[in-house]
C-alpha atoms as a PDB file:
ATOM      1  CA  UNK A   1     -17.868  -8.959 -10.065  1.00  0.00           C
ATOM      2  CA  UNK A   2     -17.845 -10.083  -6.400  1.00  0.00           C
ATOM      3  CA  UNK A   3     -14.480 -10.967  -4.962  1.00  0.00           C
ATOM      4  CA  UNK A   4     -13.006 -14.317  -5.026  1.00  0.00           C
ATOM      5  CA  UNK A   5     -13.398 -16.732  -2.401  1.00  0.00           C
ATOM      6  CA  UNK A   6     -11.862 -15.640   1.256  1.00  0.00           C
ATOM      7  CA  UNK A   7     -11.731 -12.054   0.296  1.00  0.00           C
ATOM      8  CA  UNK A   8     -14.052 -10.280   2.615  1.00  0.00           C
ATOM      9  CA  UNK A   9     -16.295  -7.907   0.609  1.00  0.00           C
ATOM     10  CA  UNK A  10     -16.117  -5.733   3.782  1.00  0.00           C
ATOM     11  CA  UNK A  11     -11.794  -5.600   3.359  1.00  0.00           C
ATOM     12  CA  UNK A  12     -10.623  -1.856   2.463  1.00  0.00           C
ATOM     13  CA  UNK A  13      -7.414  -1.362   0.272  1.00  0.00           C
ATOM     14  CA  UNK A  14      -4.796   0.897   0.137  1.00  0.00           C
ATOM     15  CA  UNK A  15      -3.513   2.022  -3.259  1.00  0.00           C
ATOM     16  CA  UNK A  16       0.029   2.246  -3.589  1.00  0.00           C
ATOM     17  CA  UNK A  17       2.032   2.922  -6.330  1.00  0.00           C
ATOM     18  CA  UNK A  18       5.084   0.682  -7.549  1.00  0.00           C
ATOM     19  CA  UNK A  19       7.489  -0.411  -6.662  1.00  0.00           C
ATOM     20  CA  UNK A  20       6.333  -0.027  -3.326  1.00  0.00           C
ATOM     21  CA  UNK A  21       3.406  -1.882  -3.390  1.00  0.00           C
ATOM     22  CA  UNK A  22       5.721  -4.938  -4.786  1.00  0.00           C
ATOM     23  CA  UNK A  23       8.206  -3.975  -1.753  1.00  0.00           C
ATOM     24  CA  UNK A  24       5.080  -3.816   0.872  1.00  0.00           C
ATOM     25  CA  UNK A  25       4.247  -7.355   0.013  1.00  0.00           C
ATOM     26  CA  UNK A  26       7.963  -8.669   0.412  1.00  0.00           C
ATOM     27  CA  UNK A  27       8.222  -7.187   3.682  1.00  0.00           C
ATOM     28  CA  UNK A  28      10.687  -5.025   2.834  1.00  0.00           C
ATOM     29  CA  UNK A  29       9.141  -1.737   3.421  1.00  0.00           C
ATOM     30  CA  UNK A  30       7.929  -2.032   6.464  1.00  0.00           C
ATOM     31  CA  UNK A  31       6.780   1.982   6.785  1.00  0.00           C
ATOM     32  CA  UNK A  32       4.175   3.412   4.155  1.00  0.00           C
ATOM     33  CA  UNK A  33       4.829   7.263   4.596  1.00  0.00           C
ATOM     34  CA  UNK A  34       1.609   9.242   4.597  1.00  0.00           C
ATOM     35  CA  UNK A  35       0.692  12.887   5.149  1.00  0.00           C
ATOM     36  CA  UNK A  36      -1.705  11.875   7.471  1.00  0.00           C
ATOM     37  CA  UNK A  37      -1.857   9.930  10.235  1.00  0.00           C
ATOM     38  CA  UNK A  38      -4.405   6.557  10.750  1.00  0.00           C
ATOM     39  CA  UNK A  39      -6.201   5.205  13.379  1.00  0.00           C
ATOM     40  CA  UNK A  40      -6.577   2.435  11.180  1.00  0.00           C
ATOM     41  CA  UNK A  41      -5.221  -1.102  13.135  1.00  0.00           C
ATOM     42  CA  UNK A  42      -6.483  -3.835  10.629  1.00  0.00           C
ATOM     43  CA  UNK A  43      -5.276  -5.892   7.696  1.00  0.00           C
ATOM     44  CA  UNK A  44      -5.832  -4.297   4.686  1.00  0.00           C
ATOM     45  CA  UNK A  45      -5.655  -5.167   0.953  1.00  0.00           C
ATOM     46  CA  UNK A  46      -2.655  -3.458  -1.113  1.00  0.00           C
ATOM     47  CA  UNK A  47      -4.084  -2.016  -4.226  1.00  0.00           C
ATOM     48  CA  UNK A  48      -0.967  -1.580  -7.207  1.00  0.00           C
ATOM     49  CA  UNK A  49      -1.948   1.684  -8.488  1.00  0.00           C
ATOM     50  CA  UNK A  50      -1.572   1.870 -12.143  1.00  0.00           C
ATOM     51  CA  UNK A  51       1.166   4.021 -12.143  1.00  0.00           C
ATOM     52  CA  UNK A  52       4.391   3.817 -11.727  1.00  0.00           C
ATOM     53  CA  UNK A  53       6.003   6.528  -8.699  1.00  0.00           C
ATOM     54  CA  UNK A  54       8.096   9.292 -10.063  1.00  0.00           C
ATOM     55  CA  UNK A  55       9.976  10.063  -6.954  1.00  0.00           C
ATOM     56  CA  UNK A  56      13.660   9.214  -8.432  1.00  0.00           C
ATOM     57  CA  UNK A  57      14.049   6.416  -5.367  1.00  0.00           C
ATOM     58  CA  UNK A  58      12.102   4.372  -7.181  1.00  0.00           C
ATOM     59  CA  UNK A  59      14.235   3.461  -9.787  1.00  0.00           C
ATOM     60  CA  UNK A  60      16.908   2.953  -7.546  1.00  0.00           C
ATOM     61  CA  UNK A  61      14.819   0.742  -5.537  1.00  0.00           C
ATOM     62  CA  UNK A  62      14.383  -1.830  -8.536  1.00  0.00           C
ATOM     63  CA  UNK A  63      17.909  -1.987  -8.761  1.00  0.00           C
ATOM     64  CA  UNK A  64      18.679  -2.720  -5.173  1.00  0.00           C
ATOM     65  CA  UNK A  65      16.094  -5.168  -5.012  1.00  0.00           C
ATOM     66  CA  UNK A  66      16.398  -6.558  -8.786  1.00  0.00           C
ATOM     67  CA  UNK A  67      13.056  -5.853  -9.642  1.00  0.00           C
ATOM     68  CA  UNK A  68      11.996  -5.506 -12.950  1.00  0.00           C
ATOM     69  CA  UNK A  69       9.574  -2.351 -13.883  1.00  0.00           C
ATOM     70  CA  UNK A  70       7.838  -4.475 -17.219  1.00  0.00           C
ATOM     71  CA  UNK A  71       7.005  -7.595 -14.414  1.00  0.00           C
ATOM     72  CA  UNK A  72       5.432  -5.749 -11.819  1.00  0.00           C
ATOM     73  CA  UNK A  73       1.874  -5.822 -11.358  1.00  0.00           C
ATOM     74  CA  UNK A  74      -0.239  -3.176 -12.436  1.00  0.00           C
ATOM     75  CA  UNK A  75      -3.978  -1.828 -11.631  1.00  0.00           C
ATOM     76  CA  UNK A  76      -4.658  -4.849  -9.768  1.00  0.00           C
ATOM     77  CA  UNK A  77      -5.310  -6.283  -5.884  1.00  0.00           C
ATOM     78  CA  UNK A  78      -1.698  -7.964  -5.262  1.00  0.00           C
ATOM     79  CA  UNK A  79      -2.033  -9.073  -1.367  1.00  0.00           C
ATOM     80  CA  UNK A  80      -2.819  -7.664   2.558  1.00  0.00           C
ATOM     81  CA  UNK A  81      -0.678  -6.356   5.197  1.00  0.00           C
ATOM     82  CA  UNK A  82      -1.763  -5.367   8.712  1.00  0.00           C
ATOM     83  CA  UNK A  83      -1.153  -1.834  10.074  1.00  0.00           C
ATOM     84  CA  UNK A  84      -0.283  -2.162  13.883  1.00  0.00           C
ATOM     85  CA  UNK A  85       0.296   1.213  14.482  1.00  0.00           C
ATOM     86  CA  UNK A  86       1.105   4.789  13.490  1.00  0.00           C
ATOM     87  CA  UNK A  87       3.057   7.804  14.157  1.00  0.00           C
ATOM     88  CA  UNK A  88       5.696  10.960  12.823  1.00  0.00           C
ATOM     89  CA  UNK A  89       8.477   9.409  10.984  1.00  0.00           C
ATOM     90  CA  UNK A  90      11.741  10.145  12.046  1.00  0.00           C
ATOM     91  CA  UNK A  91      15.286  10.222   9.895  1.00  0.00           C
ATOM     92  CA  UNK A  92      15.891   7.095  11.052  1.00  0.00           C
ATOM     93  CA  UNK A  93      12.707   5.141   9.138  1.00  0.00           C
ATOM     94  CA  UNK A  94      14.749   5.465   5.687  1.00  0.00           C
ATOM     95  CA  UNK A  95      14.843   1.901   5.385  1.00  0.00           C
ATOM     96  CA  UNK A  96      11.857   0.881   6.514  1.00  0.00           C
ATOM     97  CA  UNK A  97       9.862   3.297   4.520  1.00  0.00           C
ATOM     98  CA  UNK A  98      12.531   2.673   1.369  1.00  0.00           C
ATOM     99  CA  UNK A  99      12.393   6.625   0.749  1.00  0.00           C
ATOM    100  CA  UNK A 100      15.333   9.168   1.520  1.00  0.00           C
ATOM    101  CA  UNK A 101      15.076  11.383   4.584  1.00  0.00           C
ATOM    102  CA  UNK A 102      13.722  14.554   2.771  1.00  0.00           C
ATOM    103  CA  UNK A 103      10.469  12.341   1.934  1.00  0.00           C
ATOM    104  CA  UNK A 104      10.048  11.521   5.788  1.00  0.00           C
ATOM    105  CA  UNK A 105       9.638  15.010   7.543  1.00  0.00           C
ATOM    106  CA  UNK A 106       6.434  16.013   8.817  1.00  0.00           C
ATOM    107  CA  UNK A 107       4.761  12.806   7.571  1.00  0.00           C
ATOM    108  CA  UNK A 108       3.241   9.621   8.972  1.00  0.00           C
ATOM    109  CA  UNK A 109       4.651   6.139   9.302  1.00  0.00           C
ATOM    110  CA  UNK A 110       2.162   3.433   9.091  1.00  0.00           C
ATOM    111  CA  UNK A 111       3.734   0.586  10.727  1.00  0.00           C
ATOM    112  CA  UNK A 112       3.069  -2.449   8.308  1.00  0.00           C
ATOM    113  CA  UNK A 113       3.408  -6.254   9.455  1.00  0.00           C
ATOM    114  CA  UNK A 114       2.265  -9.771   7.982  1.00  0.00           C
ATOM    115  CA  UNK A 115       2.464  -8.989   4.448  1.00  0.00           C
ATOM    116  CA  UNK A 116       0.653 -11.568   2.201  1.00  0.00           C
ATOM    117  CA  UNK A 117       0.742 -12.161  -1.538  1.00  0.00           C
ATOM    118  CA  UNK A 118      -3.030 -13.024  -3.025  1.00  0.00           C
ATOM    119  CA  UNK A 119      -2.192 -16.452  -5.553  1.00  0.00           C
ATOM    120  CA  UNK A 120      -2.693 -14.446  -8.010  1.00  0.00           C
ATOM    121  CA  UNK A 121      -3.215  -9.890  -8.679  1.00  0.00           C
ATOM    122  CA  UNK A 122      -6.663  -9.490  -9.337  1.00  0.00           C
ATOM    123  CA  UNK A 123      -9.148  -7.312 -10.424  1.00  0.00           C
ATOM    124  CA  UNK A 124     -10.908  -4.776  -8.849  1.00  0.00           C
ATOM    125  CA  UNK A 125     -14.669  -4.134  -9.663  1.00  0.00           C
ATOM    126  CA  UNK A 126     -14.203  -0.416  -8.000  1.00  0.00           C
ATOM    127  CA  UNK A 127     -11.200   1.517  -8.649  1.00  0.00           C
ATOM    128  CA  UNK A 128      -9.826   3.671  -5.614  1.00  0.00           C
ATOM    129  CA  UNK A 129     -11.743   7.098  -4.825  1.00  0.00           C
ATOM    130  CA  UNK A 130      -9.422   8.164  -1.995  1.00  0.00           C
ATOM    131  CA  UNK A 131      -6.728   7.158   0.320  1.00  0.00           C
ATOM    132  CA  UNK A 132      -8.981   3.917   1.074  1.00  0.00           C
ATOM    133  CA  UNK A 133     -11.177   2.281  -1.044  1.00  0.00           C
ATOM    134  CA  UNK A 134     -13.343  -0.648  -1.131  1.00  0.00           C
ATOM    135  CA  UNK A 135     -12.612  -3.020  -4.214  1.00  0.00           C
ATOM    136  CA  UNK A 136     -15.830  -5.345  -4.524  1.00  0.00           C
ATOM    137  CA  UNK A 137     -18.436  -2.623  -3.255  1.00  0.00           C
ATOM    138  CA  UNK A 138     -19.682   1.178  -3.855  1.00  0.00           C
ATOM    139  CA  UNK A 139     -18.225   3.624  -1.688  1.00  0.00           C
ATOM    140  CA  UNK A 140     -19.754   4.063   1.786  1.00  0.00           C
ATOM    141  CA  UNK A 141     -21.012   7.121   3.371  1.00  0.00           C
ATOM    142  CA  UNK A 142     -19.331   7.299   6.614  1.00  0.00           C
ATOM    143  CA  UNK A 143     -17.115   9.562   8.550  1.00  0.00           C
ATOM    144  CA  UNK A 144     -14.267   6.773   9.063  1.00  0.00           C
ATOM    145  CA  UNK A 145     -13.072   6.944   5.620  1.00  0.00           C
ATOM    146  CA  UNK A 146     -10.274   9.372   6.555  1.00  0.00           C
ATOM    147  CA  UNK A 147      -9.065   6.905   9.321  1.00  0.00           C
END
């Protein structure tokens, strides 16, 4: 499977479980919370992981955003945001990052612009191996795959 026209082969994805993946793409979180930080400044597919979170703020975020658990999109490529920047979250990125304060402390903010919804989810022909993954090619050997 190669990827559909105007996806670059060479585009790394994030996975990110629901519903922040669906939340990423509205532009409502604007912070993906991380362990580690990223020297990544590039646009980068958003890969739905095929599980839903179990942090308890989930569930409350499909209610204050109406969401609907069944219709979210599952396992699949569902659109690209850039990440412009990164540093330690603070107490005051709870809603940006749509997580409560205890989730923020000692982790990374990935500052997320641009979202953009792909047509339609698709398909990945490699499923993720990592914090970043490629979707349409084997993993590469390098030492940037941390970044």
């Amino acid at each position: 499977m190669s990827p559909p026209d105007g996806l670059d082969p060479d585009q790394i994805a994030l996975g990110v479980q629901q519903p922040w993946a669906e939340l990423i793409i509205r532009g409502v979180k604007t912070l993906e919370i991380r362990r580690m930080n990223t020297l990544r400044r590039e646009r980068i597919l958003i890969y739905a992981s095929k599980k839903f979170s179990t942090y308890p703020v989930a569930e409350e975020m499909l209610d204050q955003h109406d969401l609907d658990r069944e219709e979210l999109d599952y396992g699949k490529l569902v659109g690209s945001v850039e990440i412009v920047g990164s540093r330690l979250s603070t107490p005051k990125d709870v809603a940006s990052a749509c997580v409560p304060e205890e989730l923020l402390a000692g982790n990374h903010a990935w500052e997320l612009v641009s979202p953009e919804r792909l047509q339609k989810p698709l398909d990945v022909r490699f499923l993720p191996y990592g914090v970043w993954f490629y979707p349409f090619k084997r993993k590469q050997n390098n030492s940037n795959n941390h970044l």
